[in-house]
N, C-alpha and C. Protein backbone atom coordinates (compact mmCIF):
# COMPACT_ATOMS: atom_id res chain seq x y z
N UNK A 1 28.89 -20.71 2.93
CA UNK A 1 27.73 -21.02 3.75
C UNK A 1 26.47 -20.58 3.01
N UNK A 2 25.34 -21.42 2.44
CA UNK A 2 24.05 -21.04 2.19
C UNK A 2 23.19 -20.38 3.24
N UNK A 3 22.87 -19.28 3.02
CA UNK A 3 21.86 -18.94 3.23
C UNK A 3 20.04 -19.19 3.09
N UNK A 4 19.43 -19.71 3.74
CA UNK A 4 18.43 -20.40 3.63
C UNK A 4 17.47 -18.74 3.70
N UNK A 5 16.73 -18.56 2.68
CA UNK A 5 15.96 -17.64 2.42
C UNK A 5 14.46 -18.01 2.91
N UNK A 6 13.85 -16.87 4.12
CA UNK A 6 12.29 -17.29 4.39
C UNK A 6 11.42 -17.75 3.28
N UNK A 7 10.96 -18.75 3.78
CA UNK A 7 9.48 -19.61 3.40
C UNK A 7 8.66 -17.57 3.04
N UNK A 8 8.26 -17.71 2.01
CA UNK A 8 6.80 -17.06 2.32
C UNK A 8 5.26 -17.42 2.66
N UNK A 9 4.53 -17.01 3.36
CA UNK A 9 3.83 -17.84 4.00
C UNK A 9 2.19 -17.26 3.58
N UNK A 10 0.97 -17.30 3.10
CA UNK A 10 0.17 -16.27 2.74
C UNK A 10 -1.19 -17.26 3.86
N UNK A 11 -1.80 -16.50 4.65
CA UNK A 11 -3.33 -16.89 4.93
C UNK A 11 -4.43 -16.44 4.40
N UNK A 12 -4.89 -17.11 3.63
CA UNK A 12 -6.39 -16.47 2.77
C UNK A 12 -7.34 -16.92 3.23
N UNK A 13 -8.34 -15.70 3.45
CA UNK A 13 -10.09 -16.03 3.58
C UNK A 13 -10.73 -15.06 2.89
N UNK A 14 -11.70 -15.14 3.33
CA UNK A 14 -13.01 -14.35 2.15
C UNK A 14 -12.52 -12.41 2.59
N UNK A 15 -13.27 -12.58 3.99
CA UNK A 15 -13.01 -10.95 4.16
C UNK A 15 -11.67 -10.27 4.60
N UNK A 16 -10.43 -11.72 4.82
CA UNK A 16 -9.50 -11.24 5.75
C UNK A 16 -9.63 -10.20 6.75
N UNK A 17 -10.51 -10.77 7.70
CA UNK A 17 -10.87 -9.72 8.98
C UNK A 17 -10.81 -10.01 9.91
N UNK A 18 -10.91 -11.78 10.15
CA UNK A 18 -10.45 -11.97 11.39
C UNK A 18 -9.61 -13.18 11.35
N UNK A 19 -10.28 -14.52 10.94
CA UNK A 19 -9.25 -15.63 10.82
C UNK A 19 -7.52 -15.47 10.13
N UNK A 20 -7.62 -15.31 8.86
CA UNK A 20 -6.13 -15.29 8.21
C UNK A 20 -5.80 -14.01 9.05
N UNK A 21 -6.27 -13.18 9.41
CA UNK A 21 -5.48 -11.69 10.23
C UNK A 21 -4.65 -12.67 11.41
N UNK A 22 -5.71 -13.31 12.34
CA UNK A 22 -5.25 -13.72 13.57
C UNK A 22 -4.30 -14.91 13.52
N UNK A 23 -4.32 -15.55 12.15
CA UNK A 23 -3.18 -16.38 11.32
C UNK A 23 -1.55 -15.74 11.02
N UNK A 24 -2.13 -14.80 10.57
CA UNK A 24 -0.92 -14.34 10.47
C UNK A 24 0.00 -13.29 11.59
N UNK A 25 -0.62 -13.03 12.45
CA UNK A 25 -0.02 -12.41 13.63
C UNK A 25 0.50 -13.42 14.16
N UNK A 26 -0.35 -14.86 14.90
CA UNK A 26 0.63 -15.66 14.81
C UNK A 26 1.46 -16.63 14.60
N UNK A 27 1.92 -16.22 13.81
CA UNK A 27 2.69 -17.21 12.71
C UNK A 27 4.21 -16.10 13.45
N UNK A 28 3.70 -14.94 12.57
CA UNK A 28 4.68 -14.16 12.65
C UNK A 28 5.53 -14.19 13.78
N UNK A 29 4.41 -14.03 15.21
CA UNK A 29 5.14 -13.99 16.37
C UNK A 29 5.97 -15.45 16.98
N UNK A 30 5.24 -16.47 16.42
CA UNK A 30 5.77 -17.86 16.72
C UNK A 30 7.28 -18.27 16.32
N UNK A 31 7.07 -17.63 14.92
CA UNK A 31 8.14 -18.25 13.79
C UNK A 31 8.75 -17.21 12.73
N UNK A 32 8.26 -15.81 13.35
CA UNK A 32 8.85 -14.75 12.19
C UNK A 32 10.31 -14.60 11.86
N UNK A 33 11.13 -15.30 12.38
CA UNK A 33 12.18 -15.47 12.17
C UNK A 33 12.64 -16.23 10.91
N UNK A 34 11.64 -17.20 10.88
CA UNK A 34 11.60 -17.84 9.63
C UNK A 34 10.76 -18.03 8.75
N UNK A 35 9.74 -16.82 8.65
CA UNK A 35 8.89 -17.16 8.04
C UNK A 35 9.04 -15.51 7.41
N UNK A 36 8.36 -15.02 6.30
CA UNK A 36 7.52 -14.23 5.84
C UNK A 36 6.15 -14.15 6.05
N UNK A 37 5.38 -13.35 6.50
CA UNK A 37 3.78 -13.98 7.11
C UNK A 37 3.14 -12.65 6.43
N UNK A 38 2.17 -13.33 5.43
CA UNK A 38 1.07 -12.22 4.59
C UNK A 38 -0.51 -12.71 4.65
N UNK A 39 -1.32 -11.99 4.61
CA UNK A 39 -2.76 -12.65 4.95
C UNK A 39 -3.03 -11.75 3.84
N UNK A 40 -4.61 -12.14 3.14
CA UNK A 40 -5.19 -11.53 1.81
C UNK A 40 -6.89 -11.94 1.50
N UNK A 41 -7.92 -11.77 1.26
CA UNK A 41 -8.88 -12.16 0.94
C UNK A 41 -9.07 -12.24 -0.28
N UNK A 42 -10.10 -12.98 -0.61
CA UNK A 42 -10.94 -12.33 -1.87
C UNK A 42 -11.71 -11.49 -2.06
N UNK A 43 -12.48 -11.02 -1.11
CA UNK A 43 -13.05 -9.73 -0.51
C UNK A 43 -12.90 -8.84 0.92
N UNK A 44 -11.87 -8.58 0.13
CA UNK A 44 -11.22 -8.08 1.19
C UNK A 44 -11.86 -6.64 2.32
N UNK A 45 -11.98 -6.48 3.53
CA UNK A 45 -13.06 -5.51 3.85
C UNK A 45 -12.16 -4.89 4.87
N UNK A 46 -12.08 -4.95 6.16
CA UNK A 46 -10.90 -4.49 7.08
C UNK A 46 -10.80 -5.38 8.22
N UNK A 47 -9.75 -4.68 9.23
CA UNK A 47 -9.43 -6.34 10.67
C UNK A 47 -10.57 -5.78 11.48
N UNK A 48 -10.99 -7.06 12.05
CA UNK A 48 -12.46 -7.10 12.56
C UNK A 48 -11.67 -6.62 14.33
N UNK A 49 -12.24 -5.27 14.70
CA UNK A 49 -11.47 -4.95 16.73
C UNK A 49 -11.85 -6.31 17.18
N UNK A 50 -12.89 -7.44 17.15
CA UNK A 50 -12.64 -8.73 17.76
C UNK A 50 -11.36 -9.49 17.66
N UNK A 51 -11.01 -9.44 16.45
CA UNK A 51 -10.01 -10.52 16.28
C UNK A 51 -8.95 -9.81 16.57
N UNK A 52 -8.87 -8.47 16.81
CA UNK A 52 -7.93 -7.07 17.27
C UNK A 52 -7.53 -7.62 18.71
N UNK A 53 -8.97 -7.56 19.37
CA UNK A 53 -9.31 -8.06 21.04
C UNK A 53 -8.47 -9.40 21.58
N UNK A 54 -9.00 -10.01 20.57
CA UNK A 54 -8.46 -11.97 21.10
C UNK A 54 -6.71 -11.93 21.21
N UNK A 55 -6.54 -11.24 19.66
CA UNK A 55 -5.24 -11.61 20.02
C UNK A 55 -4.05 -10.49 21.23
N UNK A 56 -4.89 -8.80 21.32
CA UNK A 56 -4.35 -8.23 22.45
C UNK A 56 -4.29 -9.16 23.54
N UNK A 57 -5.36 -10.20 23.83
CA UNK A 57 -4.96 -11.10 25.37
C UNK A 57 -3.40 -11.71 25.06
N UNK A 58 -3.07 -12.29 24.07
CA UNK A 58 -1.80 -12.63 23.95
C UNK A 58 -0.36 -12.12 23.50
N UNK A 59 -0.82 -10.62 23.86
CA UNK A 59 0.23 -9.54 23.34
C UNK A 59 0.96 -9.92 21.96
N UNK A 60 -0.27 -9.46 21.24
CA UNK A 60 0.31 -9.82 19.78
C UNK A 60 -0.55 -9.05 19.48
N UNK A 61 -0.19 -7.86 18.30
CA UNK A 61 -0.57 -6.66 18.04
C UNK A 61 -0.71 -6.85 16.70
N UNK A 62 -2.45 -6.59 16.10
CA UNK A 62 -2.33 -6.72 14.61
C UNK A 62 -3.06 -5.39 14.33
N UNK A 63 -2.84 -4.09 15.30
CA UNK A 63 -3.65 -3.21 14.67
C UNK A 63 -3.35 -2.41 13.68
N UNK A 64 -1.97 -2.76 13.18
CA UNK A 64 -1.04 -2.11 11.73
C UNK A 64 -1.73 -3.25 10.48
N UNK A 65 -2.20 -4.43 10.87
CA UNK A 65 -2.38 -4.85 9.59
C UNK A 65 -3.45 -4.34 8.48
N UNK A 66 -3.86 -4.57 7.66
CA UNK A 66 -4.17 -4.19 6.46
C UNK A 66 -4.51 -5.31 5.97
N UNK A 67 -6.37 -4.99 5.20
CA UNK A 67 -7.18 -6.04 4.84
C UNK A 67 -6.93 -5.73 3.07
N UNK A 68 -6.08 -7.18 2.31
CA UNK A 68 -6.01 -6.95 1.30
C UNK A 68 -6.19 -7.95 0.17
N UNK A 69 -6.32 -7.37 -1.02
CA UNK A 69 -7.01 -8.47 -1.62
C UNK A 69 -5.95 -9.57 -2.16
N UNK A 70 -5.93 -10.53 -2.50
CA UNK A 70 -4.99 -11.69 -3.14
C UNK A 70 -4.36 -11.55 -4.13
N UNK A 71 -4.80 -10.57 -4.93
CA UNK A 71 -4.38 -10.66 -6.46
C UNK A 71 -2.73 -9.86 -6.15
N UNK A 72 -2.70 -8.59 -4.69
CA UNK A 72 -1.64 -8.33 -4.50
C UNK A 72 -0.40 -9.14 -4.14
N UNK A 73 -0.77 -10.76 -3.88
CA UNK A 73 0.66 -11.40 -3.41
C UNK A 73 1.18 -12.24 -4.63
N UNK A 74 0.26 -12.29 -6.06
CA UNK A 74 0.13 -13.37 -6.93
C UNK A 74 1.61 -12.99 -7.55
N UNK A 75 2.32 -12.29 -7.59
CA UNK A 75 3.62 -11.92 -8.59
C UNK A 75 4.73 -12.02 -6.76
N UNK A 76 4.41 -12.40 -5.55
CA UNK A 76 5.61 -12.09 -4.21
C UNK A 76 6.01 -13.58 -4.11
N UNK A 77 5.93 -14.71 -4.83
CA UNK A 77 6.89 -15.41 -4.72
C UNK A 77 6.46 -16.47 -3.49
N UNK A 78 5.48 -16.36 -3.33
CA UNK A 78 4.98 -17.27 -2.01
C UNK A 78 5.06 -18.60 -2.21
N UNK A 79 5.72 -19.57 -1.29
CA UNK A 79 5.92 -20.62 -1.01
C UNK A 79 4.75 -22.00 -0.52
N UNK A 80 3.89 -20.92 0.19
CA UNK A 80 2.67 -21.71 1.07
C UNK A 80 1.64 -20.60 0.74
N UNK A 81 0.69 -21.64 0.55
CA UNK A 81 -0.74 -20.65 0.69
C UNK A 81 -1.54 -21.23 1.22
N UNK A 82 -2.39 -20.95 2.45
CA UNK A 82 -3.22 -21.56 3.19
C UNK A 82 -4.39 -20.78 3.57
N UNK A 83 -5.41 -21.60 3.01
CA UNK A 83 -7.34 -21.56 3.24
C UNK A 83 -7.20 -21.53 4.36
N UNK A 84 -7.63 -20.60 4.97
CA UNK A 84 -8.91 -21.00 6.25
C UNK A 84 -10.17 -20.70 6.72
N UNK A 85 -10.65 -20.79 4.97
CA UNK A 85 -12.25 -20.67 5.34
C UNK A 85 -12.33 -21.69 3.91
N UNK A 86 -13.79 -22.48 3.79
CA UNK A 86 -14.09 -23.56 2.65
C UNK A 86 -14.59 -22.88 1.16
N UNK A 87 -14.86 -21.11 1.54
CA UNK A 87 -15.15 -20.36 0.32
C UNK A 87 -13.80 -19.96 -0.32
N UNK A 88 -13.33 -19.79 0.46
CA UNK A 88 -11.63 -19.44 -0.06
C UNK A 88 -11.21 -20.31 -0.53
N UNK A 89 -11.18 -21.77 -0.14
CA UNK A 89 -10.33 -22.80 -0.88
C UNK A 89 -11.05 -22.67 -2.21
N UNK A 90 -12.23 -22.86 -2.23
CA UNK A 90 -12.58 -22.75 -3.40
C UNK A 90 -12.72 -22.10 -4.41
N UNK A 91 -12.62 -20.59 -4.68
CA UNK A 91 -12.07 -19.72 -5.26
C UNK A 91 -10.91 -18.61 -5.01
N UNK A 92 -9.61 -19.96 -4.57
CA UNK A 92 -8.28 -19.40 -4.25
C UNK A 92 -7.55 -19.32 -5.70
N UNK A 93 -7.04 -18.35 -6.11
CA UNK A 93 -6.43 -18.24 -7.30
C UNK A 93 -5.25 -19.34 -7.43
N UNK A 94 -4.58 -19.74 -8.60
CA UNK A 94 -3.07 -20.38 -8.41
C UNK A 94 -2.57 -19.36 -8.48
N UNK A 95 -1.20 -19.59 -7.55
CA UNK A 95 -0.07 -18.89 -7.22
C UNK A 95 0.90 -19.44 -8.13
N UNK A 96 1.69 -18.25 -8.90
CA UNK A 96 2.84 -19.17 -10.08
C UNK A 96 3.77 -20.05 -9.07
N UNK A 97 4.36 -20.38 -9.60
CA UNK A 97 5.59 -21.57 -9.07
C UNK A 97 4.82 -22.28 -8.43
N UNK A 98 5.92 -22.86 -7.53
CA UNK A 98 5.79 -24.25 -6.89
C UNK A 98 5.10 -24.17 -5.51
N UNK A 99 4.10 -24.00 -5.59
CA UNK A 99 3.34 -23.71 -4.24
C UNK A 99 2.69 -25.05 -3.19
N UNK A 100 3.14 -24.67 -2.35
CA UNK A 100 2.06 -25.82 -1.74
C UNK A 100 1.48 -25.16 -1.02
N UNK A 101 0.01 -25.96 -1.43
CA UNK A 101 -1.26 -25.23 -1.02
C UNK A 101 -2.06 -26.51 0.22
N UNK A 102 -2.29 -25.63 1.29
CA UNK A 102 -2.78 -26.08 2.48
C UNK A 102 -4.39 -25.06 2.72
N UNK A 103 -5.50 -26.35 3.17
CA UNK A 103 -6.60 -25.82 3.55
C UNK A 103 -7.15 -26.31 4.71
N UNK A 104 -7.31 -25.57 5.67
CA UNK A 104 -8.14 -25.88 7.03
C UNK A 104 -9.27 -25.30 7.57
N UNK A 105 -10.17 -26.27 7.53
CA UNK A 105 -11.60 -25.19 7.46
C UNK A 105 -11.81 -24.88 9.22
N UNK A 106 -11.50 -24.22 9.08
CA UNK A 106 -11.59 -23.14 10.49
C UNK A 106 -12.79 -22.60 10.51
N UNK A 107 -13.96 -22.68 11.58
CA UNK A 107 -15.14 -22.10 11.85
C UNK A 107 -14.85 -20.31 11.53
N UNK A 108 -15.79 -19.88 11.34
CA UNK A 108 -15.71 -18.37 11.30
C UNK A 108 -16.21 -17.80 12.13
N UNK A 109 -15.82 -16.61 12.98
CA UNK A 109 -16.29 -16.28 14.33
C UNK A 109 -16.84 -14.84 13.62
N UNK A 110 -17.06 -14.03 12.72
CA UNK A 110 -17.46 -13.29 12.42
C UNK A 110 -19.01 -13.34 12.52
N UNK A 111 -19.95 -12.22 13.47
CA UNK A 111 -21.52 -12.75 13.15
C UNK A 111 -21.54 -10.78 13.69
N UNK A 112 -20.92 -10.35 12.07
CA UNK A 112 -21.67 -8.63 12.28
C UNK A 112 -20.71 -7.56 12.84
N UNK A 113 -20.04 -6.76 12.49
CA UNK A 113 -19.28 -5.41 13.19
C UNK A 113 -19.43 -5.32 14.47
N UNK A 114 -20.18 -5.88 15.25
CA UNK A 114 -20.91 -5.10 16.36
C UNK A 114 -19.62 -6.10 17.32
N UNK A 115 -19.01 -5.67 18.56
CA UNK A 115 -18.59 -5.81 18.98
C UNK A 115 -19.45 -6.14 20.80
N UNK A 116 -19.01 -7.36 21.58
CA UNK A 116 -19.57 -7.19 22.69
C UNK A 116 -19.14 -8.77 23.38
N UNK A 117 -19.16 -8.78 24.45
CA UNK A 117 -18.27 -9.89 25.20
C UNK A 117 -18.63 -11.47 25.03
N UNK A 118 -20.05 -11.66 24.17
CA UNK A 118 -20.54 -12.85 23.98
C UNK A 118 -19.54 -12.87 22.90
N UNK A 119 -19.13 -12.55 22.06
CA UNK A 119 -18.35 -12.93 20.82
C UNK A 119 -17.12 -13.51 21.18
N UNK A 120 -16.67 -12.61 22.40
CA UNK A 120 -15.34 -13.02 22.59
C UNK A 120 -14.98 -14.52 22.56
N UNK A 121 -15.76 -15.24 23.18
CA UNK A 121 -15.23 -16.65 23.38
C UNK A 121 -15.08 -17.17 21.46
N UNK A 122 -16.35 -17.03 20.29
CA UNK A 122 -16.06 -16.95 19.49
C UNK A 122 -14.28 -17.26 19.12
N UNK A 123 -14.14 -15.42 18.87
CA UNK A 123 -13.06 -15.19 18.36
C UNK A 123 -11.66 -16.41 19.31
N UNK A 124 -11.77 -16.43 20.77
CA UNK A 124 -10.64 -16.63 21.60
C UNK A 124 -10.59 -18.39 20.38
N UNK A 125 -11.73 -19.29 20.62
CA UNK A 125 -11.36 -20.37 20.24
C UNK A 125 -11.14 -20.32 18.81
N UNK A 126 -11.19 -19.39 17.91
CA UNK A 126 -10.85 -19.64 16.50
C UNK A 126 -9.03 -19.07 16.99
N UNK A 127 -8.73 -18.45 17.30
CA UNK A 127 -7.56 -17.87 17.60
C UNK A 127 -6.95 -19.44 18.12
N UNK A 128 -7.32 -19.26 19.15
CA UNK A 128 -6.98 -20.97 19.77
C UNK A 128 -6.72 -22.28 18.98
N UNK A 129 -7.58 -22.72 18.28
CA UNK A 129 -7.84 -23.10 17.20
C UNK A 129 -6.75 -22.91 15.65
N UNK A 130 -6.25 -22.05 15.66
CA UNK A 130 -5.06 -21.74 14.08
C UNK A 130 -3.48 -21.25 15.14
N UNK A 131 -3.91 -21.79 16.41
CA UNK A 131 -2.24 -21.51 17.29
C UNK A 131 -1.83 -23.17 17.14
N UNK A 132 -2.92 -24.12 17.60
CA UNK A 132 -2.92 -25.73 17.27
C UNK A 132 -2.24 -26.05 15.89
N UNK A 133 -2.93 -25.54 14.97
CA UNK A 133 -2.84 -25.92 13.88
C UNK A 133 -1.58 -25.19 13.33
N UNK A 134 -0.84 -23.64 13.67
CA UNK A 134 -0.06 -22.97 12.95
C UNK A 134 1.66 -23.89 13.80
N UNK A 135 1.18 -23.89 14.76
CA UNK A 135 2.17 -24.93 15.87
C UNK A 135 2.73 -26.49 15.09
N UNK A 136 1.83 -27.38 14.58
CA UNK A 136 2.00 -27.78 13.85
C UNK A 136 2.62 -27.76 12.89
N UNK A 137 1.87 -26.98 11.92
CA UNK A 137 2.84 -26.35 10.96
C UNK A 137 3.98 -26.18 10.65
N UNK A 138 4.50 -25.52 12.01
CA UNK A 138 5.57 -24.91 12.33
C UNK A 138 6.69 -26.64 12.14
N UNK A 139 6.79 -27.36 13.06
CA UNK A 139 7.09 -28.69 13.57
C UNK A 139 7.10 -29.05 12.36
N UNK A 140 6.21 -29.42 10.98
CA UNK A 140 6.86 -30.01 10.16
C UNK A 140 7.51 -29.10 8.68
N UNK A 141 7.66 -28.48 9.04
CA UNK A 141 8.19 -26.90 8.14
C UNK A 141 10.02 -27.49 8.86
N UNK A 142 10.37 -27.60 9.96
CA UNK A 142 11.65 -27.56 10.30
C UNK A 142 12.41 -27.87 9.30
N UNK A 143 13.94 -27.96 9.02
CA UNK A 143 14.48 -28.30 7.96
C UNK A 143 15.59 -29.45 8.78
């Protein structure tokens, strides 16, 4: 019997702080069964408590993650690498092997550290927004 080994899966943006964070929580929770799920920037800074916030409404917990830079996944073998910001696609490194590379320009809900309830809707529809699109994903990923 083969064993079918997880997809690795990477979400890149600029600061990885809120989009690829809230990408990769859920991915993980959707499909971690079959997936490997890593997020990374190019400038990498830390997870924004908004995008902390949006996804606590859907009991999905990213306050263990860790804002890191890209160059750490370039030797892990990743399968998929996916933009979701239009600065990232464009200075996304190649990944060795056989990668397929996916970009979706996802609005950025980041406007400043400062935390306060006008943002929220922000963050909820970018969250909203990469559940559409990671759902997808998911559906033609099946084997």
């Amino acid at each position: 019997m083969t064993h079918n080994k997880k997809k690795k899966v990477i979400f890149i943006c600029t600061g990885n702080s809120c989009r690829s964070q809230m990408a990769e929580g859920i991915l993980r929770d959707l499909a971690g069964d079959r997936f490997d799920v890593f997020s990374a920037g190019s400038h990498p800074s830390r997870v924004h408590p908004m995008s902390i916030a949006a996804m606590d409404e859907w009991g999905i917990d990213i306050r263990h993650h860790t804002s890191d830079p890209i160059d750490m996944y370039l030797d892990k073998e990743i399968d998929i690498a996916i933009t979701v910001c239009d600065h990232a696609n464009q200075i996304c490194p190649v990944f060795p092997g056989n990668v397929e590379r996916i970009h979706w320009s996802v609005d950025d809900p980041f406007r400043g550290w400062t935390e306060n309830s006008t943002l929220n809707d922000r963050y909820r529809d970018t969250r909203n927004e990469l559940k559409e699109r990671i759902e997808k994903l998911i559906k033609s990923k099946r084997s």
